[in-house]
C-alpha atoms as a PDB file:
ATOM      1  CA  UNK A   1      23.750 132.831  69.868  1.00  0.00           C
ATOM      2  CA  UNK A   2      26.880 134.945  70.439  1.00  0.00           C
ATOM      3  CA  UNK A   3      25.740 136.970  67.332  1.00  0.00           C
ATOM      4  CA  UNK A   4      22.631 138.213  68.775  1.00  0.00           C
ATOM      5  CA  UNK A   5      24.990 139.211  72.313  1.00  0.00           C
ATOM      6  CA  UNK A   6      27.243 141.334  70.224  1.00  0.00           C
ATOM      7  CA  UNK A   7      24.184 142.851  67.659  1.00  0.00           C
ATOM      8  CA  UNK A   8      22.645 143.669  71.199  1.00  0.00           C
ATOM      9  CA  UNK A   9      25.727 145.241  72.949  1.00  0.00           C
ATOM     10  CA  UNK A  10      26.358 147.417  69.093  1.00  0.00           C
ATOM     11  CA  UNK A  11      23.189 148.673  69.864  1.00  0.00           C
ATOM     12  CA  UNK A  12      23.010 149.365  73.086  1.00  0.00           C
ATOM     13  CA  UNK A  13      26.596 151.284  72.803  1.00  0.00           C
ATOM     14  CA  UNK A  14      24.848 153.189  69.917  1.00  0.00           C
ATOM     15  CA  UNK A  15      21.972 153.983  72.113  1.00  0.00           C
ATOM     16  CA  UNK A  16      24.333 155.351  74.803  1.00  0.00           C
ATOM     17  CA  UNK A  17      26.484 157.305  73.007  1.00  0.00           C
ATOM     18  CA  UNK A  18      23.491 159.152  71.544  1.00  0.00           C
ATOM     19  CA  UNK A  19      21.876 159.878  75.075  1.00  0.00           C
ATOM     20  CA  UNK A  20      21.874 164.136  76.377  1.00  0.00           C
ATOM     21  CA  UNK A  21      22.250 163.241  79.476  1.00  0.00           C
ATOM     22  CA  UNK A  22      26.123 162.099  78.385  1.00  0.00           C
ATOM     23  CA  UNK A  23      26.499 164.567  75.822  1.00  0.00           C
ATOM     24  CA  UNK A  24      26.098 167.912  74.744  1.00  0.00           C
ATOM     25  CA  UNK A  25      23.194 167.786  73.016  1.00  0.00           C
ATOM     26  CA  UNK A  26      21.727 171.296  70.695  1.00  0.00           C
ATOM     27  CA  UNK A  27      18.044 171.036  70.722  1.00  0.00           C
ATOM     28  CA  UNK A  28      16.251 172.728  67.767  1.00  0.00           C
ATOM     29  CA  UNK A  29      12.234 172.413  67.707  1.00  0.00           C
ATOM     30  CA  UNK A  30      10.575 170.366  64.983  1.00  0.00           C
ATOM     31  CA  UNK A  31       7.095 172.186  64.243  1.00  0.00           C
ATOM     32  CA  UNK A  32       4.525 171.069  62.298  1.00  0.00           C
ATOM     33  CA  UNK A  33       0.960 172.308  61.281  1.00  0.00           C
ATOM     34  CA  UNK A  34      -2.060 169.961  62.414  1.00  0.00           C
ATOM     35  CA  UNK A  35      -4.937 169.190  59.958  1.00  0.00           C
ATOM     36  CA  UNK A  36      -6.914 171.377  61.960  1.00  0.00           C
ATOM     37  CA  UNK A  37      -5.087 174.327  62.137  1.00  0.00           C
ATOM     38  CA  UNK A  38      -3.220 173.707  65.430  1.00  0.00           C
ATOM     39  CA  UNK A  39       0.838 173.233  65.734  1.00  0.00           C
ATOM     40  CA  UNK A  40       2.351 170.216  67.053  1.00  0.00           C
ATOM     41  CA  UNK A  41       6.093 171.238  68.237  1.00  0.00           C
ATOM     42  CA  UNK A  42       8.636 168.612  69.345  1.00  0.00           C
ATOM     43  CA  UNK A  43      12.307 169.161  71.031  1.00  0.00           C
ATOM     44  CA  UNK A  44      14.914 167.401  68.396  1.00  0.00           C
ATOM     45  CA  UNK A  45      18.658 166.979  70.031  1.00  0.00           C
ATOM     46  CA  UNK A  46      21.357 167.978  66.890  1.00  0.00           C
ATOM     47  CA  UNK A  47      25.302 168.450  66.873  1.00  0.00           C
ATOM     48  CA  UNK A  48      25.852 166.270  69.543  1.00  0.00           C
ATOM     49  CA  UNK A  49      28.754 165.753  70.389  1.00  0.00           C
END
């Protein structure tokens, strides 16, 4: 039972520590091309740190 406590917590500090709001987050835009000609464009954080 303890296991799944600390395997939760891990993940949770993981989680956390990858949020923009806490760090300094670059955002580069992931684009791709639709099947029916449109473009689909989605904010990406990088180099946070």
């Amino acid at each position: 039972m303890k296991i799944k406590y600390l395997i939760l917590v891990v993940f949770l500090v993981i989680i956390s520590s990858c949020t923009p709001e806490e760090n300094t987050c670059e955002t580069k835009q992931n684009c791709f091309n639709r099947p029916d000609g449109s473009k689909t464009c989605f904010d990406v954080p990088t180099n946070c740190f």
